[in-house]
Structures are given as structure tokens and as C-alpha cells.
N, C-alpha and C. Protein backbone atom coordinates (compact mmCIF):
# COMPACT_ATOMS: atom_id res chain seq x y z
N UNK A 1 -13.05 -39.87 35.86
CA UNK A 1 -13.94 -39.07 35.07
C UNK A 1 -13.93 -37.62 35.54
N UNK A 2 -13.79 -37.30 37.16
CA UNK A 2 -14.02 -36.25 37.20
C UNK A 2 -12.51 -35.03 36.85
N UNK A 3 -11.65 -36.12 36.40
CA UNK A 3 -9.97 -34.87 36.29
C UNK A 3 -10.43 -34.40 34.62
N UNK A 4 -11.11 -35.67 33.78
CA UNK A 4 -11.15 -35.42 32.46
C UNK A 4 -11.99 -33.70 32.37
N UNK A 5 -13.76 -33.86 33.33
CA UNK A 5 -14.50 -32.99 33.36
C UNK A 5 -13.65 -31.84 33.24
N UNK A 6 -12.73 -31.74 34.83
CA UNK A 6 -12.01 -30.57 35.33
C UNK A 6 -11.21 -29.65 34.34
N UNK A 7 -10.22 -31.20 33.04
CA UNK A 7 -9.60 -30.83 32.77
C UNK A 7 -10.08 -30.20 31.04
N UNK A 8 -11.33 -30.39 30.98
CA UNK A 8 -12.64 -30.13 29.80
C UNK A 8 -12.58 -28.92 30.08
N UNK A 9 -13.33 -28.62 31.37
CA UNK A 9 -13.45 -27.29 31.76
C UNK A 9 -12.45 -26.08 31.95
N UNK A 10 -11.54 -26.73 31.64
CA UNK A 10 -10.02 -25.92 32.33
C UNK A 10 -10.09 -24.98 30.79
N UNK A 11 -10.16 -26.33 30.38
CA UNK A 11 -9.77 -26.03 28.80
C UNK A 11 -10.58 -24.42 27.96
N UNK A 12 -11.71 -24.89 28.16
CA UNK A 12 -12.88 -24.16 28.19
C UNK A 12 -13.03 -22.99 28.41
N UNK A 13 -11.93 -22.85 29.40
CA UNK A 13 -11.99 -21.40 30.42
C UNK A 13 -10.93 -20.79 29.49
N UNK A 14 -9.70 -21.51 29.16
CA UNK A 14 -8.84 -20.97 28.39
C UNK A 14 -9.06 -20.35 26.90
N UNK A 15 -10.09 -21.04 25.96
CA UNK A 15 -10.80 -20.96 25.03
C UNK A 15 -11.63 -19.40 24.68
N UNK A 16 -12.09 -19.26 26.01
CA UNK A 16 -12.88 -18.19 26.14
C UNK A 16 -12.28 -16.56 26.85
N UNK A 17 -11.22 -16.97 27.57
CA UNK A 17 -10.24 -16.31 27.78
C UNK A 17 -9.75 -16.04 26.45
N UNK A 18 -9.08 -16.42 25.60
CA UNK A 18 -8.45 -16.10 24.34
C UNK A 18 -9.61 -15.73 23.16
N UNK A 19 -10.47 -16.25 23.58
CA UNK A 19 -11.95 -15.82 22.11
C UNK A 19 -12.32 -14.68 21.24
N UNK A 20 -11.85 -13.76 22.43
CA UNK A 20 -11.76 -12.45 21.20
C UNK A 20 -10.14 -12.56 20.30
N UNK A 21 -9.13 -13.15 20.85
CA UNK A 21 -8.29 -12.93 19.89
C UNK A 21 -8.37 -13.89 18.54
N UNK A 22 -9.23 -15.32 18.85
CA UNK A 22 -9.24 -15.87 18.11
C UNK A 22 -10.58 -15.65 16.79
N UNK A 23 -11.36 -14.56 17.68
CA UNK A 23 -12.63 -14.24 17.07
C UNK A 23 -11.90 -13.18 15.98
N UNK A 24 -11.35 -12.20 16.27
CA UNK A 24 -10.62 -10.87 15.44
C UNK A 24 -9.57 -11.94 14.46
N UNK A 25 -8.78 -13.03 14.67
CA UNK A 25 -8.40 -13.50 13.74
C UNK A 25 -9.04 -13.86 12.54
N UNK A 26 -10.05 -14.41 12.85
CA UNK A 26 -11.57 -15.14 12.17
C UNK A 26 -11.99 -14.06 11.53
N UNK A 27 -12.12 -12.96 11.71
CA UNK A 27 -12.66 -11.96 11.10
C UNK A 27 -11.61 -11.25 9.82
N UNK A 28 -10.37 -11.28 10.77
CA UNK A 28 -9.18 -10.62 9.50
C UNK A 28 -9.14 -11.46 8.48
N UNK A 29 -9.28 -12.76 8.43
CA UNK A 29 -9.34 -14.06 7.52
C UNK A 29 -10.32 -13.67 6.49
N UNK A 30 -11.49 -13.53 7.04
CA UNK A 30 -12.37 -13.66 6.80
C UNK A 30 -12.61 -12.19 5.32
N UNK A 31 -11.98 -10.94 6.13
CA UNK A 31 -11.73 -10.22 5.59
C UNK A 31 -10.96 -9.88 4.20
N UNK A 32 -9.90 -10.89 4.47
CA UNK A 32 -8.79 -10.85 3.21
C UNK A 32 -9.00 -11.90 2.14
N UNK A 33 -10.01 -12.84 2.79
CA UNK A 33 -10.81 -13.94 1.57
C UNK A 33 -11.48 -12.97 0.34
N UNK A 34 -12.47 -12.01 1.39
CA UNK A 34 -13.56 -11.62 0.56
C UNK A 34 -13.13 -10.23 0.02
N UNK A 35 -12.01 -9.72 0.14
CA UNK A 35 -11.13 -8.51 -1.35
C UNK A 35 -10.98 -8.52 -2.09
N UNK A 36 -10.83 -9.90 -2.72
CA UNK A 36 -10.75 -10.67 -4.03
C UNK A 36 -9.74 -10.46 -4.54
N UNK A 37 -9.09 -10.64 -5.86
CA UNK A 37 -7.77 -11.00 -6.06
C UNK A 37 -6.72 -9.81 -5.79
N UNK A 38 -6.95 -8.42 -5.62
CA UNK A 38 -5.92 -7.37 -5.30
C UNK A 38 -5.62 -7.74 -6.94
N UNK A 39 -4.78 -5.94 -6.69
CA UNK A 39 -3.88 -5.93 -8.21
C UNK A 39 -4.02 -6.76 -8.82
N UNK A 40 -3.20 -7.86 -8.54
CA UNK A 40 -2.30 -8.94 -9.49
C UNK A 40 -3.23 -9.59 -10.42
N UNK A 41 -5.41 -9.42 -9.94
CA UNK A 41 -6.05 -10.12 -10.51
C UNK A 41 -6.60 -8.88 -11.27
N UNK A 42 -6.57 -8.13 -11.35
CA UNK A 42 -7.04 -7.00 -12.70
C UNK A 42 -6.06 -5.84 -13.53
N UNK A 43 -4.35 -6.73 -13.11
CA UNK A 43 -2.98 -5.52 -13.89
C UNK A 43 -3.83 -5.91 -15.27
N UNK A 44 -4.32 -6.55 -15.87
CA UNK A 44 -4.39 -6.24 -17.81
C UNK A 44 -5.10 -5.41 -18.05
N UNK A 45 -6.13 -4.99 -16.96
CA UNK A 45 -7.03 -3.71 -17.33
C UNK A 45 -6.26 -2.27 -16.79
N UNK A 46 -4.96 -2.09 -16.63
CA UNK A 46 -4.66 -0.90 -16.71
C UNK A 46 -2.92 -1.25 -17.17
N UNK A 47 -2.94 0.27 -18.00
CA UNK A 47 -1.42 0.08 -18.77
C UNK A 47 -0.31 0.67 -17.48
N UNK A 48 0.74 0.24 -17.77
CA UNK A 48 2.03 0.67 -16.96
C UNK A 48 2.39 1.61 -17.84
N UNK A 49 2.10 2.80 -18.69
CA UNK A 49 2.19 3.46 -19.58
C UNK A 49 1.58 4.88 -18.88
N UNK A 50 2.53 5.70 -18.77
CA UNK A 50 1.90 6.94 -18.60
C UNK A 50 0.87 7.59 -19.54
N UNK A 51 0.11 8.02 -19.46
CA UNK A 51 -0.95 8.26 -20.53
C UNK A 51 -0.59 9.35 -21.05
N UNK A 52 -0.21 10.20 -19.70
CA UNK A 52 0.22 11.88 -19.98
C UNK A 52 1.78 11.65 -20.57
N UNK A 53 1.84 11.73 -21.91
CA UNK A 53 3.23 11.32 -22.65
C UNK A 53 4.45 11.97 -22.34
N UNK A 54 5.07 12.40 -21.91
CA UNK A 54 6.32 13.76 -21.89
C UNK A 54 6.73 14.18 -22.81
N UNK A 55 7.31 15.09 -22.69
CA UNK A 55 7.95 16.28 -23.81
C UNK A 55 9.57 15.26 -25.19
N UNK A 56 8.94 15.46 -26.10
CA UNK A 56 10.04 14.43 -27.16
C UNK A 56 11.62 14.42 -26.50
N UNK A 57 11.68 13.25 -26.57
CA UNK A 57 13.47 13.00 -26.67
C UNK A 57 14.53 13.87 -27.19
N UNK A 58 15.21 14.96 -26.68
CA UNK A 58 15.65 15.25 -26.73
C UNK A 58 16.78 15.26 -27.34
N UNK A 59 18.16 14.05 -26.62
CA UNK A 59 19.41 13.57 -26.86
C UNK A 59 20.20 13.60 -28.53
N UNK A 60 20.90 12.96 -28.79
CA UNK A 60 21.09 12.11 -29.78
C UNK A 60 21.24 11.01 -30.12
N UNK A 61 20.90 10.32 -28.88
CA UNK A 61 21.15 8.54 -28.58
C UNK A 61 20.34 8.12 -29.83
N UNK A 62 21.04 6.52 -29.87
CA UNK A 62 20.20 6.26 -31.24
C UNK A 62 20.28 4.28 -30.80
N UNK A 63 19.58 3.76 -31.86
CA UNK A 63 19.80 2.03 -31.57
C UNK A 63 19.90 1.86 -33.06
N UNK A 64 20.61 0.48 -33.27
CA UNK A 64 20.49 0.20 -34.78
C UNK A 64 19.30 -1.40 -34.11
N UNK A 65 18.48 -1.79 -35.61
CA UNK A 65 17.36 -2.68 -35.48
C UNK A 65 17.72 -3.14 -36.75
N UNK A 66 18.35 -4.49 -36.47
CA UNK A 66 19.02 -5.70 -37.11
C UNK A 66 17.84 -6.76 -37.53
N UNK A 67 17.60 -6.91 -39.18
CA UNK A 67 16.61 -7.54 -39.57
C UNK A 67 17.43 -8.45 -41.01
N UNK A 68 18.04 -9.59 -40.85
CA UNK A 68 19.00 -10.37 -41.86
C UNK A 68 20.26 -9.67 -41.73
N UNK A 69 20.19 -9.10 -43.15
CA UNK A 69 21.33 -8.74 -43.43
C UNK A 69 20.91 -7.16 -43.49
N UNK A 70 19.97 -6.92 -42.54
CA UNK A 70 19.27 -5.01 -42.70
C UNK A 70 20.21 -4.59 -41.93
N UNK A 71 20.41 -3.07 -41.46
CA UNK A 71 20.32 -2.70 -40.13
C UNK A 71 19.80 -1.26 -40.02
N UNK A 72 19.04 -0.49 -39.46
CA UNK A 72 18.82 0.87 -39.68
C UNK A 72 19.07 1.10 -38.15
N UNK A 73 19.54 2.63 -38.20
CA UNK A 73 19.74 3.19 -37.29
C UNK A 73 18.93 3.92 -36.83
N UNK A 74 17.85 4.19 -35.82
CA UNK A 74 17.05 4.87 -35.06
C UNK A 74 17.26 5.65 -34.42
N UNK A 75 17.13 7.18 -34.58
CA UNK A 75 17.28 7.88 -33.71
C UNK A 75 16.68 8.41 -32.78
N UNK A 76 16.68 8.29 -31.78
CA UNK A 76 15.51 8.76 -30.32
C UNK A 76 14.77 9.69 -30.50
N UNK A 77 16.04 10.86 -30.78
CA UNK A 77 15.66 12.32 -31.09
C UNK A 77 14.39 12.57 -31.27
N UNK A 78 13.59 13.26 -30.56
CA UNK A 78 11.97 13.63 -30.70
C UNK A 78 10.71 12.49 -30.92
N UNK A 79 11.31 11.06 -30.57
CA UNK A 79 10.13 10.21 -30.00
C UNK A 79 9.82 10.67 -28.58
N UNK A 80 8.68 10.27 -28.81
CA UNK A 80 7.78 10.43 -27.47
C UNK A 80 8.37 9.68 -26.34
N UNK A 81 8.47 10.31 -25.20
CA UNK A 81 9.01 9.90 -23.58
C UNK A 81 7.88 9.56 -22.76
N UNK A 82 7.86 8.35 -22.13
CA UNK A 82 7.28 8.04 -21.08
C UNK A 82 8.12 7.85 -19.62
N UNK A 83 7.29 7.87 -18.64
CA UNK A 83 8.16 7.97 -17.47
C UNK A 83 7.92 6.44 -17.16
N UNK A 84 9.69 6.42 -16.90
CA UNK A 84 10.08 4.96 -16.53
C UNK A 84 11.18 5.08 -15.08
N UNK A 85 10.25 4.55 -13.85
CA UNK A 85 10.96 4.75 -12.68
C UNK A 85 11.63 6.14 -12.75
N UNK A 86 10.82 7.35 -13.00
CA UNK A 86 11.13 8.79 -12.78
C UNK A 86 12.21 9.18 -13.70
N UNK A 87 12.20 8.69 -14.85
CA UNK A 87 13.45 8.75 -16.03
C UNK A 87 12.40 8.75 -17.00
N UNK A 88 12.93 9.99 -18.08
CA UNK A 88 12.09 9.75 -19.65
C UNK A 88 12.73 8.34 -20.37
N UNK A 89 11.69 7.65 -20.84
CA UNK A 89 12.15 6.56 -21.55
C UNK A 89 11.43 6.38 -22.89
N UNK A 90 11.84 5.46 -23.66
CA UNK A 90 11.23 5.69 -25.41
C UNK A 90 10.71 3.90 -25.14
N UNK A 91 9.92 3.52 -25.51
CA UNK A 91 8.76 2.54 -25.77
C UNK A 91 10.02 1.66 -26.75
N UNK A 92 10.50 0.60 -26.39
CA UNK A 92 11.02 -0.60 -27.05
C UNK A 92 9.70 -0.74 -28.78
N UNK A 93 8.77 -0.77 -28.20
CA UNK A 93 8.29 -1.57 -29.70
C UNK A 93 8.38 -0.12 -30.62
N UNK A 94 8.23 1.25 -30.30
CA UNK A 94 7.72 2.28 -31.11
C UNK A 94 9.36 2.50 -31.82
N UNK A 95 10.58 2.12 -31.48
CA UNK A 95 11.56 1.97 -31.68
C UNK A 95 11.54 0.69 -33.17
N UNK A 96 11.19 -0.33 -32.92
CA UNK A 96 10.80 -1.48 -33.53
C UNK A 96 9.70 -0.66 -34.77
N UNK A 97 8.99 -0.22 -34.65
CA UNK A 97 7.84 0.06 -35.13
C UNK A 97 8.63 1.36 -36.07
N UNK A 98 9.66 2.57 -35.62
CA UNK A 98 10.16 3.44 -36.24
C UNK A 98 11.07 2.58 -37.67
N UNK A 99 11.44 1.65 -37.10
CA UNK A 99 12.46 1.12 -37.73
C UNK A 99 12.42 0.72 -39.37
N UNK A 100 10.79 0.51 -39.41
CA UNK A 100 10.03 0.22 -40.62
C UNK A 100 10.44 -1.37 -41.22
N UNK A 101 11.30 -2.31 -40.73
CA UNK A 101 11.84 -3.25 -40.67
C UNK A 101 11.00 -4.48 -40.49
N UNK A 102 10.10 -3.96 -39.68
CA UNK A 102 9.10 -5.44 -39.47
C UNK A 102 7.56 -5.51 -40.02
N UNK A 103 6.80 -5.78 -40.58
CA UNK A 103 5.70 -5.62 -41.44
C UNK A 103 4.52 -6.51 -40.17
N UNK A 104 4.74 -7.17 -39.63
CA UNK A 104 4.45 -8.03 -38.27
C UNK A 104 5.35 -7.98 -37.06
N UNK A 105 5.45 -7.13 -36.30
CA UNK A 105 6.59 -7.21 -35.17
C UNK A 105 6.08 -8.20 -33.98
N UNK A 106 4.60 -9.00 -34.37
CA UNK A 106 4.50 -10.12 -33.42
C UNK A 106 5.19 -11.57 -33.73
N UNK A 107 5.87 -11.73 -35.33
CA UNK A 107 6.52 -12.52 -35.46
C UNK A 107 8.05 -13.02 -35.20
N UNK A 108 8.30 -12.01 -34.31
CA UNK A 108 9.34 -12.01 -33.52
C UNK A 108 10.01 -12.35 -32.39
N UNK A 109 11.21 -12.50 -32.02
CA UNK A 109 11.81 -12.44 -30.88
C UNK A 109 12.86 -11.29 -30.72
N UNK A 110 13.65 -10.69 -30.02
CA UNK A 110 14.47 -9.77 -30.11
C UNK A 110 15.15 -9.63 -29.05
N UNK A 111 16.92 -9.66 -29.76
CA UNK A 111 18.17 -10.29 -29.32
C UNK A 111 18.95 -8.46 -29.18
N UNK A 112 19.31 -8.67 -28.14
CA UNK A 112 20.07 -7.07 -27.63
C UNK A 112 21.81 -7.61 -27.48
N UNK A 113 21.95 -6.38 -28.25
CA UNK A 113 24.02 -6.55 -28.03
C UNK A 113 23.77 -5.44 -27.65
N UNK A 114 24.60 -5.35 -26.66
CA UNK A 114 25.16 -3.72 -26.22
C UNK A 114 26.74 -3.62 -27.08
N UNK A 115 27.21 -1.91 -26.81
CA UNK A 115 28.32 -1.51 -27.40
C UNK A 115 29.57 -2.45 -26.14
N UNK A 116 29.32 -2.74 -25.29
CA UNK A 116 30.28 -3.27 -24.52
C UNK A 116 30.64 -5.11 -25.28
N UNK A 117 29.35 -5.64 -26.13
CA UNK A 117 29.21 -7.06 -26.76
C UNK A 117 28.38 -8.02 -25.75
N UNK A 118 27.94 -7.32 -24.42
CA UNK A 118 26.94 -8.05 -24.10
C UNK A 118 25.76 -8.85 -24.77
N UNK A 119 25.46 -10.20 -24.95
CA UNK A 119 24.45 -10.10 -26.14
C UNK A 119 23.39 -11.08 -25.17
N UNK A 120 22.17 -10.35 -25.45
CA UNK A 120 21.31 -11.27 -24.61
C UNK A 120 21.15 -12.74 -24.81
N UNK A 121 20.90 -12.88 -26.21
CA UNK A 121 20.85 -14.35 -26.95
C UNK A 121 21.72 -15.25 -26.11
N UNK A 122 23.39 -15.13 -26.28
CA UNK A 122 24.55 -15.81 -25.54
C UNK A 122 23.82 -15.86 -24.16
N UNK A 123 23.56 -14.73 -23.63
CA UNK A 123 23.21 -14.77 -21.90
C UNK A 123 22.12 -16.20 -21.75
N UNK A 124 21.03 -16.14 -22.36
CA UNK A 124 20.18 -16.93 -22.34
C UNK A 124 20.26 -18.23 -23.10
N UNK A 125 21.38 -18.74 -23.11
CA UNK A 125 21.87 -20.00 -23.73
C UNK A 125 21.52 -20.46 -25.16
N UNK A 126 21.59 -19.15 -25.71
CA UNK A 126 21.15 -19.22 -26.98
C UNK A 126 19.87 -20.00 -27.45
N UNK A 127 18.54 -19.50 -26.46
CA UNK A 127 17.40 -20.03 -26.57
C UNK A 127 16.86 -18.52 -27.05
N UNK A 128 16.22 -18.69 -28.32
CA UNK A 128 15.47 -17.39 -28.74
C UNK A 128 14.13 -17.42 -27.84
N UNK A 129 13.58 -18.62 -27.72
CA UNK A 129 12.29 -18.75 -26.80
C UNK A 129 12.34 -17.88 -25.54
N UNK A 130 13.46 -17.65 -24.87
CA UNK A 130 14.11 -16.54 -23.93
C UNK A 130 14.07 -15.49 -24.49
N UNK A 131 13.92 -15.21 -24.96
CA UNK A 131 14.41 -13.33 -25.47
C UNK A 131 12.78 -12.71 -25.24
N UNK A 132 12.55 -11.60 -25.20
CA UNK A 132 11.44 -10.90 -25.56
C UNK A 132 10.67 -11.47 -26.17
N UNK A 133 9.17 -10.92 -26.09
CA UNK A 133 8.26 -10.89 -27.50
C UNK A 133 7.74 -9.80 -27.89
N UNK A 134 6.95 -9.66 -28.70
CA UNK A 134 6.31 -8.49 -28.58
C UNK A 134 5.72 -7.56 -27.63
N UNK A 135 4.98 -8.57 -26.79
CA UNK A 135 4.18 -8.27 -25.87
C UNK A 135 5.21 -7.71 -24.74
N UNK A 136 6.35 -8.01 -24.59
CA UNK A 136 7.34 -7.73 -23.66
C UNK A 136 8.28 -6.68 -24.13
N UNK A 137 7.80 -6.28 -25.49
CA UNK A 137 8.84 -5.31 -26.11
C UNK A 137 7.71 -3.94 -25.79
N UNK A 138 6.49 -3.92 -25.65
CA UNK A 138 5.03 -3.26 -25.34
C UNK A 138 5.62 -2.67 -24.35
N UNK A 139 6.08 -3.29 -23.42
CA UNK A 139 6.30 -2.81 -21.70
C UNK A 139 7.62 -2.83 -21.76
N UNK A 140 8.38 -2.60 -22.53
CA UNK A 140 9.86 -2.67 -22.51
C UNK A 140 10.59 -0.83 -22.53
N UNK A 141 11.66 -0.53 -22.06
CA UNK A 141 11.80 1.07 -22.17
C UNK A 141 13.37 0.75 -22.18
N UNK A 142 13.77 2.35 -23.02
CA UNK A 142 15.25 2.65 -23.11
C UNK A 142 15.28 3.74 -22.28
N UNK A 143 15.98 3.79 -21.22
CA UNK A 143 16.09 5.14 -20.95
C UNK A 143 17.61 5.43 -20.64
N UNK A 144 17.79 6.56 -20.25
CA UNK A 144 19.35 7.12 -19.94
C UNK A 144 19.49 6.97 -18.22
N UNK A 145 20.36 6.12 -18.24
CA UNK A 145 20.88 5.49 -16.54
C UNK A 145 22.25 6.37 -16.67
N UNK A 146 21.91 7.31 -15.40
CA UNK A 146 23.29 7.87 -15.34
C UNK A 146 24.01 6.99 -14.11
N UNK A 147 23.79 6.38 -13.92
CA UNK A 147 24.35 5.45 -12.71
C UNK A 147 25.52 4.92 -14.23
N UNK A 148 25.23 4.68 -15.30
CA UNK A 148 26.01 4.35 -16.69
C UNK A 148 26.48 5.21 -18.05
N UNK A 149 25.71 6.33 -17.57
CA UNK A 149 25.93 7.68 -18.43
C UNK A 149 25.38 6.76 -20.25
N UNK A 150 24.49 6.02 -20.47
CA UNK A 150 24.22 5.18 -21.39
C UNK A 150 22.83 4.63 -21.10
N UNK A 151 22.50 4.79 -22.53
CA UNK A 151 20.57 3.63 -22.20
C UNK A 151 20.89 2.42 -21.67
N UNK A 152 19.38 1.88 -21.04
CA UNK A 152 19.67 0.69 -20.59
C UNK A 152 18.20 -0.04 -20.87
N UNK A 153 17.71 -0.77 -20.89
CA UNK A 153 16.73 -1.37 -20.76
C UNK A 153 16.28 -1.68 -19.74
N UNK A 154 14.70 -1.14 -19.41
CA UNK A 154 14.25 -1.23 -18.58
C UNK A 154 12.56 -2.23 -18.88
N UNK A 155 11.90 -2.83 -18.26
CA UNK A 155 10.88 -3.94 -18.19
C UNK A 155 9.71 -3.35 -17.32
N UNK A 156 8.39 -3.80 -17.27
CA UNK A 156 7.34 -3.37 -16.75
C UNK A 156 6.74 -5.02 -16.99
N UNK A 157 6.82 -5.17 -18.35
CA UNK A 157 6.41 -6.79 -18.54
C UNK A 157 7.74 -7.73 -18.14
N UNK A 158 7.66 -8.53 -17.38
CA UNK A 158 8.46 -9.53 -17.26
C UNK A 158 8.55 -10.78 -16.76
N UNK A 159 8.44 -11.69 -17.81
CA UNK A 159 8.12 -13.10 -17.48
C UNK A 159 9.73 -14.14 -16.95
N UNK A 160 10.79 -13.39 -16.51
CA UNK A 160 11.63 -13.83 -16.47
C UNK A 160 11.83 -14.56 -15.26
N UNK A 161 10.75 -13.85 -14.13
CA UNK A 161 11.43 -14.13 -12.52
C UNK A 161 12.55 -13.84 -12.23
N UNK A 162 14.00 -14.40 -11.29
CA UNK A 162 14.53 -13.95 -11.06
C UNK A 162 15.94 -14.10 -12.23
N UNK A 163 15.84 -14.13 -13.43
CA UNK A 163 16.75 -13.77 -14.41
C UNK A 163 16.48 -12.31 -15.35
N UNK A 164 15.39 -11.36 -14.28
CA UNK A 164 15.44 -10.15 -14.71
C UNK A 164 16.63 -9.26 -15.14
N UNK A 165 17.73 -9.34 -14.27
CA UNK A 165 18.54 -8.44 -14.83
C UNK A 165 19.30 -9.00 -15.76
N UNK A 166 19.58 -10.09 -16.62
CA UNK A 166 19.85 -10.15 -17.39
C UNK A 166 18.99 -9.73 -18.80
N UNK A 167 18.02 -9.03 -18.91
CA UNK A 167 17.32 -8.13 -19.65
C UNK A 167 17.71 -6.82 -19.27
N UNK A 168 17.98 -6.34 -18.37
CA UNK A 168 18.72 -5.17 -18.52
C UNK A 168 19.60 -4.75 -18.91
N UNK A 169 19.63 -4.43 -20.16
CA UNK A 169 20.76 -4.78 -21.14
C UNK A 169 21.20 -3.07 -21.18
N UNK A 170 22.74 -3.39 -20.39
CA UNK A 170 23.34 -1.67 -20.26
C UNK A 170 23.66 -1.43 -21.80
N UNK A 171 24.03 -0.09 -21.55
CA UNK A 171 25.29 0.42 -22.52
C UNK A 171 24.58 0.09 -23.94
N UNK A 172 23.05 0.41 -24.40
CA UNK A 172 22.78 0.49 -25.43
C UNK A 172 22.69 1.10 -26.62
N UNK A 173 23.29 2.98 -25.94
CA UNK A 173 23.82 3.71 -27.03
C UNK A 173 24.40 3.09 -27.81
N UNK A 174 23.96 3.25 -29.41
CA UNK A 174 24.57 2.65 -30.70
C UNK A 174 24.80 1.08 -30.42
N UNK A 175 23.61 0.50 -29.56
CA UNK A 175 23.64 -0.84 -29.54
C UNK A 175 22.64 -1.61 -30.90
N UNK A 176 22.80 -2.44 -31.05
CA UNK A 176 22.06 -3.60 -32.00
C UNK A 176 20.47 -4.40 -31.62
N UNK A 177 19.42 -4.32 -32.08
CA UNK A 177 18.07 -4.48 -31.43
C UNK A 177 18.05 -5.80 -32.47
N UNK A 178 18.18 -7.38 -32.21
CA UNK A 178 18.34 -7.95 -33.80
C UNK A 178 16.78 -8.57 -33.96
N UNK A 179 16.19 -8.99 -34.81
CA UNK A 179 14.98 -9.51 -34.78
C UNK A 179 14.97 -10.91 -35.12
N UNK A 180 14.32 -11.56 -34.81
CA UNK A 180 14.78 -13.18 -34.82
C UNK A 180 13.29 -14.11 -35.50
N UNK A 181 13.14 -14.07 -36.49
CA UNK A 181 12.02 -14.81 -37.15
C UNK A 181 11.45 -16.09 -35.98
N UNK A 182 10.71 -16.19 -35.74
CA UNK A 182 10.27 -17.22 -34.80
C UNK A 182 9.73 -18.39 -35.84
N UNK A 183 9.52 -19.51 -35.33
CA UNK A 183 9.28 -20.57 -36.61
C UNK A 183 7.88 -21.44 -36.15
């Protein structure tokens, strides 16, 4: 009985020896419980959208927006620029929305070919349920990647995880935006 006491007490001593580190743990815990969700629990109450708009599009880049047997060609030229990762970029849906093509652009999905024939649809195993929606075309941007000297698509919304860059759909100068009736 008396090694158990000794070895109670040993214990004890060690316990209290370490107590402030285990006390300041208890507290940092304690701390990061009660912050509550960070970001990730209030991103819908603020836009990824610069508010302060930038100066119109400049270029002559353009997209065509494929609706059956439609196609119109969109030109950038003097839509409104938002900053996308420190690059002017043009709003995917206001593109959609220029196009005059869709009377509901939430009844959609939307399939990207680049001028190279990249086509997202093919990428994504020809599941339209994969492609964009609206809501992802909202947070969606074209901008000019000179890393490609060509638009590219860029994301803010993205439900993809790690099959993001296959939405980055290069080389979209005079690319194809197609719209895909959802059923």
C-alpha cells in the first residue's frame, strides 16, 4: 500500500508541476470553442464581389453563348470589371445575362469549349449535373491570364473540391459558353 501512496503522490507532484501548461491548454480550447464558426459560418453574408466596380473592359475579347441552335457573340468591350485575384475580370452570369439568350438563366447548366476544344462537359464525364449553375456562374469571372495571353475562367464559388481546375477553362477568347436546359 505504501509504493501505491508514494507512487499516487509521485504522480501528483508531476500533475502540478505541468498544471499551468495543462491549465493554458484548457483555456486556448476553451477559447477557440467560444469564436464561433469563423468565416466559413457567415461567407453568405458578404459578396466576393468588389463593390467598388473598375473602370469598363477595355480589350476586344469576346465569348459566343450557345443556346440550341443560337449562338451570339458577346463582346467584353465596356462591361463592367471586377477585381479577380488582382486582374480585371467580367462577371460569368452578366455575360449570360448580356447575351439576351436566357429568359431564366437559373434553368441552366453551362458547358465551356475553349478555342483549343477543351470542353468542360467531356472533362466531367459528360454529367451536366457537373457543370456550373447559376449560382456558380454569380461567382464565376473571365479574366485575361497572361501566364496564357487569353481569358480563362476563374471561380470564387466552387463546389468542386479538388476537381477545381478543371473549371478553369483556358483559352476562352472566342470560346463557346453552351447552355444546357436542365430537366
Amino acid at each position: 500500500m505504501a509504493i501505491k501512496i508514494a507512487n499516487i503522490s509521485k504522480d501528483h507532484s508531476m500533475i502540478r508541476k505541468h498544471s499551468p501548461s495543462i491549465f493554458t491548454l484548457c483555456i486556448l480550447i476553451w477559447v477557440a470553442a467560444s469564436c464561433g464558426p469563423g468565416f466559413k459560418g457567415y461567407d453568405q453574408q458578404y459578396s466576393d464581389i468588389d463593390v467598388n466596380a473598375g473602370a469598363p473592359w477595355q480589350g476586344d475579347e469576346s465569348v459566343f453563348v450557345a443556346l440550341d441552335q443560337t449562338n451570339v457573340k458577346v463582346s467584353l468591350k465596356g462591361m463592367t470589371t471586377y477585381d479577380y485575384l488582382g486582374a480585371p475580370a467580367v462577371l460569368l452570369s452578366e455575360i449570360i445575362i448580356n447575351s439576351g439568350l436566357a429568359s431564366d438563366p437559373t434553368l441552366y447548366r453551362y458547358d465551356f469549349t475553349a478555342t483549343d476544344g477543351y470542353d468542360l462537359l467531356r472533362k466531367r464525364y459528360n454529367d451536366p449535373n457537373l457543370l456550373p449553375g447559376w449560382n456558380e456562374m454569380k461567382g464565376g469571372y473571365l479574366y485575361f491570364d497572361t501566364r496564357y495571353n487569353d481569358l480563362t475562367c476563374g471561380w470564387t464559388i466552387n463546389p468542386w473540391g479538388s476537381a477545381l481546375s478543371a473549371y478553369k477553362v483556358k483559352w476562352m477568347n472566342s470560346g463557346v459558353v453552351t447552355l444546357l436546359l436542365m430537366q
